[in-house]
Every structure is written in C-alpha cells, then in structure tokens.
N, C-alpha and C. Protein backbone atom coordinates (compact mmCIF):
# COMPACT_ATOMS: atom_id res chain seq x y z
N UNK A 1 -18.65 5.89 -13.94
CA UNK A 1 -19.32 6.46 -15.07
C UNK A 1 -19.71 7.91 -14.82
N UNK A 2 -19.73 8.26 -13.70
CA UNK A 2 -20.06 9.90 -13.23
C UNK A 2 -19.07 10.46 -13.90
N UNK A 3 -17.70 10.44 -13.91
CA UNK A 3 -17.02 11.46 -14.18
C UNK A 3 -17.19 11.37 -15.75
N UNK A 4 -17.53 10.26 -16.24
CA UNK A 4 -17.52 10.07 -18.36
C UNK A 4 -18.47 11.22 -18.31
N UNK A 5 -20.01 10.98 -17.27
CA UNK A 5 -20.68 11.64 -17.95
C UNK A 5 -20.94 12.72 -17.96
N UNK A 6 -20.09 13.51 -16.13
CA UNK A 6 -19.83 14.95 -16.45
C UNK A 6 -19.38 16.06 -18.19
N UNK A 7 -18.04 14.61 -18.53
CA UNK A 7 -17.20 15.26 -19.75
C UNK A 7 -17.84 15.17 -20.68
N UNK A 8 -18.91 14.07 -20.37
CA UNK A 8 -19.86 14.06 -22.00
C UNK A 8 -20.41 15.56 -21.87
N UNK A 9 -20.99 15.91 -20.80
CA UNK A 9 -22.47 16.93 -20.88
C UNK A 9 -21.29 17.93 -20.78
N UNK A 10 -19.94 17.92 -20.40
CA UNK A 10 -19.65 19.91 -20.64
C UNK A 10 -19.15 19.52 -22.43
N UNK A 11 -19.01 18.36 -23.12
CA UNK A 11 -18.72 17.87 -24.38
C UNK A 11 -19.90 18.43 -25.10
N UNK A 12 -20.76 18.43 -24.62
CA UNK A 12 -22.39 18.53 -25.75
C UNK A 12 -22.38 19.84 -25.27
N UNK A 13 -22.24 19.88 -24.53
CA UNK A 13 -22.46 21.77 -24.56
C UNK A 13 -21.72 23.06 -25.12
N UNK A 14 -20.40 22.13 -24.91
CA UNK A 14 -19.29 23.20 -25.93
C UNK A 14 -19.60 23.14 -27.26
N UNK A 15 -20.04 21.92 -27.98
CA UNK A 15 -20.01 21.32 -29.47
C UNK A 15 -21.65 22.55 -29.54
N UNK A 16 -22.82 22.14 -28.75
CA UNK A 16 -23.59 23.09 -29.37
C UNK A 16 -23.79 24.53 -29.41
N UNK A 17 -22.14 24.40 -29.14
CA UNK A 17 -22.37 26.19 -28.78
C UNK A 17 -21.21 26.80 -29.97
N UNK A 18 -20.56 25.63 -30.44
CA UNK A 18 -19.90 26.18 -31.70
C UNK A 18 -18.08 25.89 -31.15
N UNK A 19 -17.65 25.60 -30.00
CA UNK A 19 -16.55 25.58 -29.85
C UNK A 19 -15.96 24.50 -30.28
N UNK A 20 -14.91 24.77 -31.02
CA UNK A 20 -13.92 23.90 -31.25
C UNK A 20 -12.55 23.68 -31.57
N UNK A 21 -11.62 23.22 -31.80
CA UNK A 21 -10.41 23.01 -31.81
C UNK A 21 -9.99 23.98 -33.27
N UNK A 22 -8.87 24.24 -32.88
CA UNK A 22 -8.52 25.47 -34.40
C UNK A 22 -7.53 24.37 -35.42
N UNK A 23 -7.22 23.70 -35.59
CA UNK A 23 -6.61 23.21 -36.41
C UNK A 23 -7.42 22.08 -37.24
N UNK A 24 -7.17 21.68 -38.15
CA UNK A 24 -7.40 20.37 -38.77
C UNK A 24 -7.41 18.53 -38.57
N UNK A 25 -8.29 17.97 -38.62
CA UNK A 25 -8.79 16.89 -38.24
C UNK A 25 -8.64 15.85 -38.87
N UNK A 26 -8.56 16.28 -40.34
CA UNK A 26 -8.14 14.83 -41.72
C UNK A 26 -7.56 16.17 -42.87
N UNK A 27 -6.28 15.33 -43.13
CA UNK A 27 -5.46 16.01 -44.49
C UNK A 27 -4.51 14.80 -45.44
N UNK A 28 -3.75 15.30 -45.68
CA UNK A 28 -2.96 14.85 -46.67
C UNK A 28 -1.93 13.87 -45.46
N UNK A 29 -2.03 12.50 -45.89
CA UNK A 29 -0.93 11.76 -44.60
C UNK A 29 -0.51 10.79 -45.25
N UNK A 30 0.67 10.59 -44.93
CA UNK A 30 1.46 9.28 -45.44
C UNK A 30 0.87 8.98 -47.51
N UNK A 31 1.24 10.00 -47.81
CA UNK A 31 0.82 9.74 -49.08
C UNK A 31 -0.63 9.61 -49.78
N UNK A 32 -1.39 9.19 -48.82
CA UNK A 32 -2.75 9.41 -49.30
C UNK A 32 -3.37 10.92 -49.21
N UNK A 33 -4.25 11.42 -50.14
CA UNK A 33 -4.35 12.37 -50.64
C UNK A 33 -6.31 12.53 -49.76
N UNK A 34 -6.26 12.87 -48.63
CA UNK A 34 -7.26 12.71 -48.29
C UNK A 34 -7.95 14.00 -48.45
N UNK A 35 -9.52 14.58 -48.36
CA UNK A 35 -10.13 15.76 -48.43
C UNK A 35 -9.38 16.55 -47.13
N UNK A 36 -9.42 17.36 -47.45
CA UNK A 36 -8.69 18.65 -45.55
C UNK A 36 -10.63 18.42 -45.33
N UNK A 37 -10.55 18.26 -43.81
CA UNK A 37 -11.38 18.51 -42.84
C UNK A 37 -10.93 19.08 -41.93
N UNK A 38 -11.69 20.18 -41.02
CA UNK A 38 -11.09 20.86 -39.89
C UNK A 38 -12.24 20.67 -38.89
N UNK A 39 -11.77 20.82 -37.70
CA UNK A 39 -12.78 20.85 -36.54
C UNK A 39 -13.85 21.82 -36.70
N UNK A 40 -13.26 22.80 -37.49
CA UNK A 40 -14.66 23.86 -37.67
C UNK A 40 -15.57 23.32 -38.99
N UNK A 41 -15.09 22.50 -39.66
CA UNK A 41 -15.76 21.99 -40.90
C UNK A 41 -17.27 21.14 -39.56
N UNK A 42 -16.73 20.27 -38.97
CA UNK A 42 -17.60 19.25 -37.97
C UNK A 42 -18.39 20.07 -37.15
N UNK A 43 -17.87 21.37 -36.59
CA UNK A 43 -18.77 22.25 -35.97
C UNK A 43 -19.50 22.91 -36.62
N UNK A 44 -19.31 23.16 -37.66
CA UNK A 44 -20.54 23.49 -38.69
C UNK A 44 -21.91 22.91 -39.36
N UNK A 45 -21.76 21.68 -38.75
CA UNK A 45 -22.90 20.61 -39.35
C UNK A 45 -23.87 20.76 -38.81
N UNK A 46 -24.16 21.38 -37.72
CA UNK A 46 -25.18 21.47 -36.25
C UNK A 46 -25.06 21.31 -35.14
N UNK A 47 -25.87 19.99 -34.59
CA UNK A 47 -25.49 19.78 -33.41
C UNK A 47 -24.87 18.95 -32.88
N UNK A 48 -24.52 18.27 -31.58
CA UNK A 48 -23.80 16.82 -31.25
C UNK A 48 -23.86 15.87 -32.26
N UNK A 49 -25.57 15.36 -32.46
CA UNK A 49 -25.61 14.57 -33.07
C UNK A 49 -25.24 14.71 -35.13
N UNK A 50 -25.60 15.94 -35.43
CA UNK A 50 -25.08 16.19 -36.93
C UNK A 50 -23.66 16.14 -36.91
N UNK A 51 -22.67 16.34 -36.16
CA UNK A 51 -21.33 16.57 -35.86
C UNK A 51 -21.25 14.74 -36.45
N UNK A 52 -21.58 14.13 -34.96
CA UNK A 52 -21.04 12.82 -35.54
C UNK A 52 -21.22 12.71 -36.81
N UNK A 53 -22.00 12.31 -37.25
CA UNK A 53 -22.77 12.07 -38.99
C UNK A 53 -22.03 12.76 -39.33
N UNK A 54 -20.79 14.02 -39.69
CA UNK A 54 -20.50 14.34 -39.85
C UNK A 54 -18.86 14.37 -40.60
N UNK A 55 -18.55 13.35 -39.54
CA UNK A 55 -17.12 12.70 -38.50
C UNK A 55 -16.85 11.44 -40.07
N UNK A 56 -15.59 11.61 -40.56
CA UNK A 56 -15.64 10.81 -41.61
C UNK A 56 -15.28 9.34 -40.60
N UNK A 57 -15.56 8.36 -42.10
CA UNK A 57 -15.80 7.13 -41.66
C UNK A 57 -14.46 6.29 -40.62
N UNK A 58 -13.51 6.89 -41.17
CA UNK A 58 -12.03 6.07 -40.53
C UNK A 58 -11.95 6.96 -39.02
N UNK A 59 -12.54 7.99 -39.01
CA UNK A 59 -12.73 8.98 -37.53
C UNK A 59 -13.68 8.16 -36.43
N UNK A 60 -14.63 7.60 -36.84
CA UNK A 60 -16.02 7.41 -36.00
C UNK A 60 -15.01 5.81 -36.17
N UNK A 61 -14.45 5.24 -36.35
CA UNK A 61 -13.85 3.63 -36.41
C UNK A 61 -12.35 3.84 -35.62
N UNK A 62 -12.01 4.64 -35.51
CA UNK A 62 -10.72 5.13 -34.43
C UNK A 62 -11.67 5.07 -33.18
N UNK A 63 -12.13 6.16 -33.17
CA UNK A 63 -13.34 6.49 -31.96
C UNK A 63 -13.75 5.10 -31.09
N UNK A 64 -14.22 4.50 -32.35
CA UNK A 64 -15.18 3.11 -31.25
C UNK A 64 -13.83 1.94 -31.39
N UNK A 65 -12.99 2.09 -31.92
CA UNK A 65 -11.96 1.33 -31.66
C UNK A 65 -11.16 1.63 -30.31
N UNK A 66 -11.12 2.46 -29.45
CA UNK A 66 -9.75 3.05 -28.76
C UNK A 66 -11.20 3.18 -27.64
N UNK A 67 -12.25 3.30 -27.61
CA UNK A 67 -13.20 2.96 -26.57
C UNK A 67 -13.29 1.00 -26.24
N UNK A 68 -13.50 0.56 -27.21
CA UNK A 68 -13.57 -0.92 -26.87
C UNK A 68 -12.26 -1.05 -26.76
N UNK A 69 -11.16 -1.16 -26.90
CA UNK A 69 -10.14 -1.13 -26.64
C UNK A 69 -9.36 -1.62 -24.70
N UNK A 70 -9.81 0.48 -24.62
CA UNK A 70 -9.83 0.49 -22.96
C UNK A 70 -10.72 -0.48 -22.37
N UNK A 71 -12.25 -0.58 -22.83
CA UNK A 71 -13.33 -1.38 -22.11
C UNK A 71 -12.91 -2.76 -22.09
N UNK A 72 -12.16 -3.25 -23.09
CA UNK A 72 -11.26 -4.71 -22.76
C UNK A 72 -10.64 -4.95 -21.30
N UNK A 73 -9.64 -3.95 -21.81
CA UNK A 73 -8.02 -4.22 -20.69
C UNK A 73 -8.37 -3.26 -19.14
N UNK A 74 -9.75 -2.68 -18.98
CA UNK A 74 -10.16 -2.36 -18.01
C UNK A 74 -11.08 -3.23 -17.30
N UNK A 75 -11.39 -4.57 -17.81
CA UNK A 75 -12.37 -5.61 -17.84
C UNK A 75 -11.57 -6.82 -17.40
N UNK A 76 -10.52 -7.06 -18.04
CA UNK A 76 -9.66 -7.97 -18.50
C UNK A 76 -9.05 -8.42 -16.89
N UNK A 77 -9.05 -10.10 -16.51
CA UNK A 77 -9.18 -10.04 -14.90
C UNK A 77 -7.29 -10.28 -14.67
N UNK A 78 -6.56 -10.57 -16.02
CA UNK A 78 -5.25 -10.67 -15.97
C UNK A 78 -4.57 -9.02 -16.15
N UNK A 79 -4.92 -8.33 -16.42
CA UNK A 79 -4.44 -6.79 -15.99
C UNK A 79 -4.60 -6.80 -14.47
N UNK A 80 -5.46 -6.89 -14.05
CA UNK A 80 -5.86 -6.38 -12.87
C UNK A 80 -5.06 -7.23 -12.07
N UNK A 81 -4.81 -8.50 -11.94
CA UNK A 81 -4.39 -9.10 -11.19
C UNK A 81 -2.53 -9.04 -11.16
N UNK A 82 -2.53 -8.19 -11.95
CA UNK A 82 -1.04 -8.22 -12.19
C UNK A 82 -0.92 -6.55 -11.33
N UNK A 83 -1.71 -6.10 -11.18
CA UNK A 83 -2.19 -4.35 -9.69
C UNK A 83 -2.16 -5.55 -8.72
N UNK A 84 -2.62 -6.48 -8.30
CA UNK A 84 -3.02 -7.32 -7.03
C UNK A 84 -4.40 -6.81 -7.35
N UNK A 85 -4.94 -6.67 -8.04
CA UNK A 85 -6.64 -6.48 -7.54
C UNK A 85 -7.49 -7.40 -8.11
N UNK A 86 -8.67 -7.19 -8.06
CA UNK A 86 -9.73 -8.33 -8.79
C UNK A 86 -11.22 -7.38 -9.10
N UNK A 87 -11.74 -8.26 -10.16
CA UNK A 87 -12.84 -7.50 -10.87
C UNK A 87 -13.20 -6.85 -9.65
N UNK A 88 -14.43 -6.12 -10.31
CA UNK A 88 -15.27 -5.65 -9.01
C UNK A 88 -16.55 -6.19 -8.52
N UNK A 89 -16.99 -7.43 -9.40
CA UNK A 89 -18.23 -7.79 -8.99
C UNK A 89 -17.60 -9.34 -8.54
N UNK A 90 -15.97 -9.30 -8.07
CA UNK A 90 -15.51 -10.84 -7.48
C UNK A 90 -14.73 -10.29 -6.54
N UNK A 91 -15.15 -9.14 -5.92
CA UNK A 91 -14.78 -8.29 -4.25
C UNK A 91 -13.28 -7.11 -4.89
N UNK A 92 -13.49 -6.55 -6.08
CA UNK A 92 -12.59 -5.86 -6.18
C UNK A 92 -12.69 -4.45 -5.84
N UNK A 93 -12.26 -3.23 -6.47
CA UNK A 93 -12.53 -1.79 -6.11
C UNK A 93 -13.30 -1.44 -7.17
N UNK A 94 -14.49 -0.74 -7.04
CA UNK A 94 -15.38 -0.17 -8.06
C UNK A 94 -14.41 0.30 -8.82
N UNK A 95 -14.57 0.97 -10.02
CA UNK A 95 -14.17 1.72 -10.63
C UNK A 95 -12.46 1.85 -10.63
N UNK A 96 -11.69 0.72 -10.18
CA UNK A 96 -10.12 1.07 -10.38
C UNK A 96 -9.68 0.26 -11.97
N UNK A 97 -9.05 0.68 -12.56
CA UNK A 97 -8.70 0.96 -13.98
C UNK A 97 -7.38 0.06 -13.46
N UNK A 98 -6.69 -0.60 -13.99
CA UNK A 98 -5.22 -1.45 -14.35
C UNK A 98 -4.06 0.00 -14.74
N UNK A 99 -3.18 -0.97 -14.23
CA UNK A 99 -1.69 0.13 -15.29
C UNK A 99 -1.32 0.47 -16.29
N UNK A 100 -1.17 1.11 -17.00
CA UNK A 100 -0.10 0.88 -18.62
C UNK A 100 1.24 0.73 -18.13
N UNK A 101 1.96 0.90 -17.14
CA UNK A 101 3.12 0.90 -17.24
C UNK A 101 3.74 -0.30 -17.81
N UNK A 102 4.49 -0.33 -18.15
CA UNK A 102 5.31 -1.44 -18.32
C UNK A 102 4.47 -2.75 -19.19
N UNK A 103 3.09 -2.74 -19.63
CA UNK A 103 2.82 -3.55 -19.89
C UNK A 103 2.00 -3.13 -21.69
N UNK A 104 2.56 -2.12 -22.26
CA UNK A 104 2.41 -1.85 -23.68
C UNK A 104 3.43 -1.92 -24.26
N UNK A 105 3.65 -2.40 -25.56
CA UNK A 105 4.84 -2.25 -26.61
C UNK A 105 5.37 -0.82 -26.58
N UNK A 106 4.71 0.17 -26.27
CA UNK A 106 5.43 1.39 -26.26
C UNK A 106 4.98 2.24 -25.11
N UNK A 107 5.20 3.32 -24.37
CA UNK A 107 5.71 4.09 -23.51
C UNK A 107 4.31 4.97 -23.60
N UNK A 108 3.99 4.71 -22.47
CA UNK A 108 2.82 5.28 -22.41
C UNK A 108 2.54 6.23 -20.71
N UNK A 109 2.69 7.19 -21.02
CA UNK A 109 3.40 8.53 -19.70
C UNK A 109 2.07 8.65 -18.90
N UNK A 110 0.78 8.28 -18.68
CA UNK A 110 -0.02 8.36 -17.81
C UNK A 110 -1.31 6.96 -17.32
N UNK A 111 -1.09 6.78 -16.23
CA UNK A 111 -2.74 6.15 -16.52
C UNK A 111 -3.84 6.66 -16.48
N UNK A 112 -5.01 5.32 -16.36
CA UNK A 112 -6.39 6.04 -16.35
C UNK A 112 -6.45 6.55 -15.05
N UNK A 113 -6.22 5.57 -13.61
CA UNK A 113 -7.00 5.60 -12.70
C UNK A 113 -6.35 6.78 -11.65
N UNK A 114 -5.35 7.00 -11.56
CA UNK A 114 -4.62 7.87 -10.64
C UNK A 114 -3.58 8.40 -11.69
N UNK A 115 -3.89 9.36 -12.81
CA UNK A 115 -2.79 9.46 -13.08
C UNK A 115 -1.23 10.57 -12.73
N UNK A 116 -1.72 11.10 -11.86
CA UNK A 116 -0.59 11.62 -11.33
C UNK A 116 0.07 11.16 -9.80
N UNK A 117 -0.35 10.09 -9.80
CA UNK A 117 -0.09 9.41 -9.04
C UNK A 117 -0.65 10.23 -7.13
C-alpha cells in the first residue's frame, strides 16, 4: 500500500494545483451523443475532492469497477496458485500480485507486480 499511497499524494497534489491531462474525458461514442467533458472541465471544479463530485456518473463506476476488479484476482487464492504462491496471511509473499499472462480473454502486455520483468 506504500507505493498506492505515494501516487495518491503526488495525485492530490498535481489535481490541486490545476494539472491535468489536455485532451477530453467523455464525448460523442459509439453513437451516443454524450455532453464533451475535458480533463480541464474536472480541474476546474476545485479540489481533489470537488473533482470527484465532479467525475460523471459512468466515470466514478469504471473507476470503482477496475479497482474491485484487481482487488478480486489479487486476492483470489486460484491466481496465485497457478504463480506457485499462496495468500499472504497462509505463508505467502506480502504484497506479490498474480500474472495476466496468459490467463485473460485478451492480451494484456504488462503486469502488476514486476512488470518489466
């Protein structure tokens, strides 16, 4: 969790300082005719916390979707055992993360835990 929470705190510090991504965040896709939002629209709201509140509804439901997600299959004692390893509170390695290789429907070019091997 040290390294999440390094990226959180240089995360809150860039957001309250106004930095953000130059392109657009929600537009026109697959036929639905959505409002244009841009990253500077979200950096304009205030701070960390006005940003979220900010963050339309299908954004903040991606977000906590693709977090519980990882927190599954990083949990999950049949990933791991397919590394040879085991949880960590049943004598495994703190903090080692499972593979994607080979074990998603599609092609996925890095992992969490070592990813450059």
């Amino acid at each position: 969790h040290g390294r999440v929470a390094m990226a959180g705190f240089v995360g809150y510090c860039l957001q309250s300082n106004g930095v953000h991504f130059p392109w657009g965040i929600q537009g026109q896709f697959a036929g639905y005719d959505l409002p244009a939002v841009s990253f500077g629209d979200i950096a304009a709201a205030g701070g960390p916390a006005d940003q979220w509140d900010a963050l339309p509804t299908a954004g903040k439901a991606q977000i906590l979707l693709v977090i519980g997600f990882l927190e599954m299959y990083g949990e999950t004692s049949a990933a791991l055992e397919m590394d040879g390893q085991k949880h960590y509170v049943r004598g495994g390695k703190p903090g080692y993360y499972p593979s994607f290789q080979g074990r998603m429907p599609h092609p996925v070019p890095l992992d969490l835990w070592d990813p450059f091997g």
